[in-house]
N, C-alpha and C. Protein backbone atom coordinates (compact mmCIF):
# COMPACT_ATOMS: atom_id res chain seq x y z
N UNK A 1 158.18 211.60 54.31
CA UNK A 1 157.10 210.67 54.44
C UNK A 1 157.42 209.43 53.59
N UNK A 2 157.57 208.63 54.56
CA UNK A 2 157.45 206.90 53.28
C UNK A 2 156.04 206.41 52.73
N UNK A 3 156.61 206.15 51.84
CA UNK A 3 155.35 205.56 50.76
C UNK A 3 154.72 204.42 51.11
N UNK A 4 153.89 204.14 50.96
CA UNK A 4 153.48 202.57 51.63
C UNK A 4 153.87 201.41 50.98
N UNK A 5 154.25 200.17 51.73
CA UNK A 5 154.76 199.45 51.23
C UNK A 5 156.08 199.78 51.22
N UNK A 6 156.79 200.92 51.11
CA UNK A 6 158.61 200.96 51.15
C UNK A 6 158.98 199.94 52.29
N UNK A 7 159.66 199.11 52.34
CA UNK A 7 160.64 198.40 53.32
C UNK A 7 161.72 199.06 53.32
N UNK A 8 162.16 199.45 54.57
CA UNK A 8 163.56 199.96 55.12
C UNK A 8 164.04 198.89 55.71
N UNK A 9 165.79 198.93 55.29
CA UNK A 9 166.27 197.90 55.86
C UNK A 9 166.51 198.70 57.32
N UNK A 10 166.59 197.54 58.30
CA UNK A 10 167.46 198.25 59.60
C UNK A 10 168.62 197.76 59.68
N UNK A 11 169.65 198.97 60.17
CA UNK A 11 170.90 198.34 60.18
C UNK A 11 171.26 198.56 61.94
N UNK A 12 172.05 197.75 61.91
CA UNK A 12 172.48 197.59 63.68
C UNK A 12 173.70 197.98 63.88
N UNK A 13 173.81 199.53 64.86
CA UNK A 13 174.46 200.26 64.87
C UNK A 13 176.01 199.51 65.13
N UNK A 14 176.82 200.24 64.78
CA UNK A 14 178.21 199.06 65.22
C UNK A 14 178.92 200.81 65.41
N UNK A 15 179.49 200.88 66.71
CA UNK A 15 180.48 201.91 67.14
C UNK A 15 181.95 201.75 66.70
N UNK A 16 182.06 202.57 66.42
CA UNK A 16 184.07 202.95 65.89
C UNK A 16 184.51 203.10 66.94
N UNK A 17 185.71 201.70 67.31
CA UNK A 17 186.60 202.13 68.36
C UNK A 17 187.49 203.54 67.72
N UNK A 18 187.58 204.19 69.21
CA UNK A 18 188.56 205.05 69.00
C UNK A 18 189.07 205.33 70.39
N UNK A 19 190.65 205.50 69.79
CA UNK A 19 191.60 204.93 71.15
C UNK A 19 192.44 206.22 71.16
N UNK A 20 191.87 207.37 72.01
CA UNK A 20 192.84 208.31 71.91
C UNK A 20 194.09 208.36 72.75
N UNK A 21 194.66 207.72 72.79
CA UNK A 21 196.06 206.85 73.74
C UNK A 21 196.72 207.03 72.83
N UNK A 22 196.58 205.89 72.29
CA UNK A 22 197.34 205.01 70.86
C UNK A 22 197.55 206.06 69.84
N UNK A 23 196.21 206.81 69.27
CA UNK A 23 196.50 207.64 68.44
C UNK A 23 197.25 208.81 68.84
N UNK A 24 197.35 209.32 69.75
CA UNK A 24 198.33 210.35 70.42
C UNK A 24 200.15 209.64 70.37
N UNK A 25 199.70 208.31 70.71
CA UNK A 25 201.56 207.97 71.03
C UNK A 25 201.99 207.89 69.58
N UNK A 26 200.97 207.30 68.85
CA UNK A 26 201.49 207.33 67.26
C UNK A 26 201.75 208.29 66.62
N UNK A 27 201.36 209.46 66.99
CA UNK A 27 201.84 210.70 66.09
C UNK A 27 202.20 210.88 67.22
N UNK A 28 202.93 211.41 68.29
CA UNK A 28 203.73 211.54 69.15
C UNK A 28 205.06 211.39 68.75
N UNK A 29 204.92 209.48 68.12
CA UNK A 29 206.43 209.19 67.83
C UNK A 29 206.74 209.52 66.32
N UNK A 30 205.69 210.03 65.45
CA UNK A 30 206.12 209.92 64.30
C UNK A 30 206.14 211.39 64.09
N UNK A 31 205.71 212.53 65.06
CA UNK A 31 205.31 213.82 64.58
C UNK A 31 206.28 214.83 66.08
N UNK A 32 207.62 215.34 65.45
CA UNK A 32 208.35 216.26 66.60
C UNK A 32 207.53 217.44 67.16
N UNK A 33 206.73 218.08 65.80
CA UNK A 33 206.11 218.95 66.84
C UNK A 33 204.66 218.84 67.99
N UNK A 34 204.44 217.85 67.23
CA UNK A 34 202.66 217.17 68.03
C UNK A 34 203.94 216.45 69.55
N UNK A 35 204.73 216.16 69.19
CA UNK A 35 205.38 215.37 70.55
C UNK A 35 205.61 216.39 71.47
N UNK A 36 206.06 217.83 71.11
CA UNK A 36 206.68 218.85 71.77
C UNK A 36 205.65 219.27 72.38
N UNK A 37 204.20 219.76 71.58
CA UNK A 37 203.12 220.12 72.19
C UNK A 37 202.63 219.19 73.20
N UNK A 38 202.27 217.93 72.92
CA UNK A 38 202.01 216.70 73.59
C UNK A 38 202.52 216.98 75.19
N UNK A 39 203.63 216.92 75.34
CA UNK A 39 204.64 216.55 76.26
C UNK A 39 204.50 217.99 77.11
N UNK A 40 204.34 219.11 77.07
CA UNK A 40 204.41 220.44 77.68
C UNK A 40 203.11 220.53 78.39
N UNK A 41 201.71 219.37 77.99
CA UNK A 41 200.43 219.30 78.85
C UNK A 41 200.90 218.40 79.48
N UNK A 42 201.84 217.52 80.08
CA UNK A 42 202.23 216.39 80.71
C UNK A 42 201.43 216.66 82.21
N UNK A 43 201.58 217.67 82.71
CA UNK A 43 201.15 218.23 84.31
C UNK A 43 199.73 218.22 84.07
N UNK A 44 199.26 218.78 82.90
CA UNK A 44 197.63 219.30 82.90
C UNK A 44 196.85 217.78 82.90
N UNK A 45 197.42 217.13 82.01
CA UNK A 45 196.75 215.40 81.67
C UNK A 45 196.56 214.39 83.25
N UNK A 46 197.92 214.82 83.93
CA UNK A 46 198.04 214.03 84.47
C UNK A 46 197.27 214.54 86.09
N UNK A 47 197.43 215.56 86.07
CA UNK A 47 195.98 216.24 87.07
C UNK A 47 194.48 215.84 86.99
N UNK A 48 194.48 215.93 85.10
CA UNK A 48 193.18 215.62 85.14
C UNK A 48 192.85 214.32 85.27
N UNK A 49 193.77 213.06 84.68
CA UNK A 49 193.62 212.06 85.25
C UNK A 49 193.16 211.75 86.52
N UNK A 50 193.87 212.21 87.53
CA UNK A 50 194.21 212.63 89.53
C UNK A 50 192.70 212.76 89.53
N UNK A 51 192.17 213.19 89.16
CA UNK A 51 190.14 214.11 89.24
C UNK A 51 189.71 212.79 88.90
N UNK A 52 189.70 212.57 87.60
CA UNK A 52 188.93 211.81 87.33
C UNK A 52 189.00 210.20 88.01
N UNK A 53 190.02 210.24 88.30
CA UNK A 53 190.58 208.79 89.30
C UNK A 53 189.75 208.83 90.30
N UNK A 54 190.02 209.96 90.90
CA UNK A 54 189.64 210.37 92.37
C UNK A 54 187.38 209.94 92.05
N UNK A 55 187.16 210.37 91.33
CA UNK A 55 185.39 210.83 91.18
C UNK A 55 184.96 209.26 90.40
N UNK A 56 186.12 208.80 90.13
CA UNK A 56 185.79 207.03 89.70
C UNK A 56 185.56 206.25 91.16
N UNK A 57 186.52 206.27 91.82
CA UNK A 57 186.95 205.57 93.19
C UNK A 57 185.67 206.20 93.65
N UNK A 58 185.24 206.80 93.90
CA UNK A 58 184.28 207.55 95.03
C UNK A 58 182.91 206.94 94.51
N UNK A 59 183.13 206.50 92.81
CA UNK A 59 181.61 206.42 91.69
C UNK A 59 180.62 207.43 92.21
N UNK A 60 181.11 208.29 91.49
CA UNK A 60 180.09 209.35 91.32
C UNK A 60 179.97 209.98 90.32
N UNK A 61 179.06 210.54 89.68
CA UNK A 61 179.26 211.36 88.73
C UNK A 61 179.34 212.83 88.70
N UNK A 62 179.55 213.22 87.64
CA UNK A 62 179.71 214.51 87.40
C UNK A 62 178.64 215.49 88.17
N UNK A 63 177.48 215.25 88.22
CA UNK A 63 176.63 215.96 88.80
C UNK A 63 176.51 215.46 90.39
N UNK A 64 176.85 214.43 90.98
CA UNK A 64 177.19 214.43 92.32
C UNK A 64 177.88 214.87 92.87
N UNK A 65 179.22 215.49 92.01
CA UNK A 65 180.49 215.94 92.91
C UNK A 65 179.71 217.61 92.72
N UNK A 66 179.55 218.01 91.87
CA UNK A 66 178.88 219.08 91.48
C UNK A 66 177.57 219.65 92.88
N UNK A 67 176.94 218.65 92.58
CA UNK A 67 176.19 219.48 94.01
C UNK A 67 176.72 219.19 95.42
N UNK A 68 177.79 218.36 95.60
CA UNK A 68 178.25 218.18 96.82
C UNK A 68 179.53 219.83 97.29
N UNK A 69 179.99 219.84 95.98
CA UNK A 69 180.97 221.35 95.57
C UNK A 69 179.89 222.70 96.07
N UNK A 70 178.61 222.20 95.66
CA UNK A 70 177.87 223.75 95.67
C UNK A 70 178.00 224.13 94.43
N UNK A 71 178.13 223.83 93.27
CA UNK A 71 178.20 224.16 91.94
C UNK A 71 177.64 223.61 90.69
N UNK A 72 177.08 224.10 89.12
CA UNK A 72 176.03 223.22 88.82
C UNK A 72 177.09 221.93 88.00
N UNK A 73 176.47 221.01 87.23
CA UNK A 73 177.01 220.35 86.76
C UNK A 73 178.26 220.58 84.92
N UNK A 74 177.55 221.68 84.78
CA UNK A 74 177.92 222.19 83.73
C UNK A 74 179.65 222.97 84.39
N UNK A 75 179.61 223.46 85.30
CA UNK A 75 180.65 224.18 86.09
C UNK A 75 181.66 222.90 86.04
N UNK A 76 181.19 221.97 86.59
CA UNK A 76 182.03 221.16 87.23
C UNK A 76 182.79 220.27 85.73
N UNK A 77 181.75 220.32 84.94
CA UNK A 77 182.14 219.83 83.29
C UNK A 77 183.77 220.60 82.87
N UNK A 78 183.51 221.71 83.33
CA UNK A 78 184.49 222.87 82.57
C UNK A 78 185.63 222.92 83.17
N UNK A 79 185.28 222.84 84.94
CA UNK A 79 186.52 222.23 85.76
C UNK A 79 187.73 221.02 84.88
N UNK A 80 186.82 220.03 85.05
CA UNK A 80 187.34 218.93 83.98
C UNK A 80 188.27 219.30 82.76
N UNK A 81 187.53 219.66 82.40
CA UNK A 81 188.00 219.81 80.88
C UNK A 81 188.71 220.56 80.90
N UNK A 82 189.18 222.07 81.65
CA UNK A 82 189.94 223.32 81.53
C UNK A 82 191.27 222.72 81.71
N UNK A 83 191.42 221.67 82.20
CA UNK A 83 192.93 220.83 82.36
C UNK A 83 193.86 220.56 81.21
N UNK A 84 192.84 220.12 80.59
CA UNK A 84 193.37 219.54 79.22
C UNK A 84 193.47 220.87 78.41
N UNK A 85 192.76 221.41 78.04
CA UNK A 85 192.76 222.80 77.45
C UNK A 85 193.09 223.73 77.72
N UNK A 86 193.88 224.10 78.57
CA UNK A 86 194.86 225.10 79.44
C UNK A 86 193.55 226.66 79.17
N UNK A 87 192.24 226.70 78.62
CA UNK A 87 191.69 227.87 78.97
C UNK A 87 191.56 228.53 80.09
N UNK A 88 191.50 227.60 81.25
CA UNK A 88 191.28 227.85 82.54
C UNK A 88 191.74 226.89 83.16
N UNK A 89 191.97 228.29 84.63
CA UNK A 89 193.00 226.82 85.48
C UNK A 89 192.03 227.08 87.01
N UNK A 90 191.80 225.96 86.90
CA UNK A 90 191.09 226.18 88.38
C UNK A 90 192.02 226.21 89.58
N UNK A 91 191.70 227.08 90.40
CA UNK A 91 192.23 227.28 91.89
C UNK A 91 192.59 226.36 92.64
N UNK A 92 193.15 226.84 93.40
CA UNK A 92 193.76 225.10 94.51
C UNK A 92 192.87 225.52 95.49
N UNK A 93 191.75 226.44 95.78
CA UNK A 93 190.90 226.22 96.32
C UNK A 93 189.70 225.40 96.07
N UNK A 94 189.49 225.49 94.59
CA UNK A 94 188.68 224.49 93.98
C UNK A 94 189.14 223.26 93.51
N UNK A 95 190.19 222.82 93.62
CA UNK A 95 190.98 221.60 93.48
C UNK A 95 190.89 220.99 94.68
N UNK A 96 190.68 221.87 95.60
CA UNK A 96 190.83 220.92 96.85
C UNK A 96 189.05 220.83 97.52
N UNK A 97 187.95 221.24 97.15
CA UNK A 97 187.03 221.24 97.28
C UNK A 97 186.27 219.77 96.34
N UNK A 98 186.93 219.86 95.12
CA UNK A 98 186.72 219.27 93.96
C UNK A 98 187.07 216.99 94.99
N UNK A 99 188.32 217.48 95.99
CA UNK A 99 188.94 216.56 96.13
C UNK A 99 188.21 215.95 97.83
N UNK A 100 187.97 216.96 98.37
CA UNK A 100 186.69 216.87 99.48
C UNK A 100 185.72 216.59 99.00
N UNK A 101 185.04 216.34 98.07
CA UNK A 101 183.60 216.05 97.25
C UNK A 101 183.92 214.55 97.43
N UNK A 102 184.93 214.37 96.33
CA UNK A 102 185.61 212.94 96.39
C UNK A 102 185.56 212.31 97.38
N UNK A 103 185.81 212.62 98.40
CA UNK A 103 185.96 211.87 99.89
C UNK A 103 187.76 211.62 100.37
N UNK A 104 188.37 212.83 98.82
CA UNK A 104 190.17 212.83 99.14
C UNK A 104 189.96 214.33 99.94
N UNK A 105 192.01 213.74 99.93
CA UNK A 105 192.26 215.45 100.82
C UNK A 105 193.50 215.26 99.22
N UNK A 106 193.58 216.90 98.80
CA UNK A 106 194.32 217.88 97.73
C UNK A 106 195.82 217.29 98.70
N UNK A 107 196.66 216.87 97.79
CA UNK A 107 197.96 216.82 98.90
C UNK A 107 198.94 217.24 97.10
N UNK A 108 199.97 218.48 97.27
CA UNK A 108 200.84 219.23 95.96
C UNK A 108 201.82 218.48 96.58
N UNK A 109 202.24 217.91 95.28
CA UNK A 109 204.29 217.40 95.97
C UNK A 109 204.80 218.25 94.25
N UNK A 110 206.13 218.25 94.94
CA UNK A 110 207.25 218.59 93.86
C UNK A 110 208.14 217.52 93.51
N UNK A 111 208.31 217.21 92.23
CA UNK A 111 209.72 215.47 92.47
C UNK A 111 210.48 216.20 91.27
């Protein structure tokens, strides 16, 4: 409880860039084993990129592709994210459902 009469200053929020790019390539180049780990998600990053590209282009969000999938939004969160975090790997049945939501078709190449 404030006392009467206390004046609070207000301060005006100011956000911390943070550039997780940059900070990854920087210890990347300065750190062999963060580079080794880094570099072995190369497939998982760059999938999840592929999703998230795909659900940008389409502008939709997370909970649109989600009920267009038949699944809740929280599901479709974990989809996402299981890329990066190798806990779970979603199906190429749900990769390609994920990519029909989108308004893509799932197309696997090998190079």
């Amino acid at each position: 409880m404030l006392k009467k009469g206390l004046k609070i200053k207000a301060t005006k929020f100011q956000p911390v860039a943070f550039k997780a790019k940059e900070l990854a390539e920087r210890k990347r180049a300065s750190d062999p084993a963060f580079k080794q780990a880094y570099d072995a998600l190369e497939t998982e990053f760059a999938a999840l990129a592929t999703l998230l590209e795909a659900r940008r282009e389409a502008g939709l969000t997370q909970a649109e592709v989600a009920l267009r999938m038949g699944v809740s939004q929280p599901v479709l969160a974990r989809i996402e994210s299981s890329l990066g975090s190798r806990k779970h790997t979603p199906s190429l049945n749900t990769l390609k459902r994920y990519a029909e939501a989108c308004g893509k078709r799932l197309v696997i190449s090998m190079l």
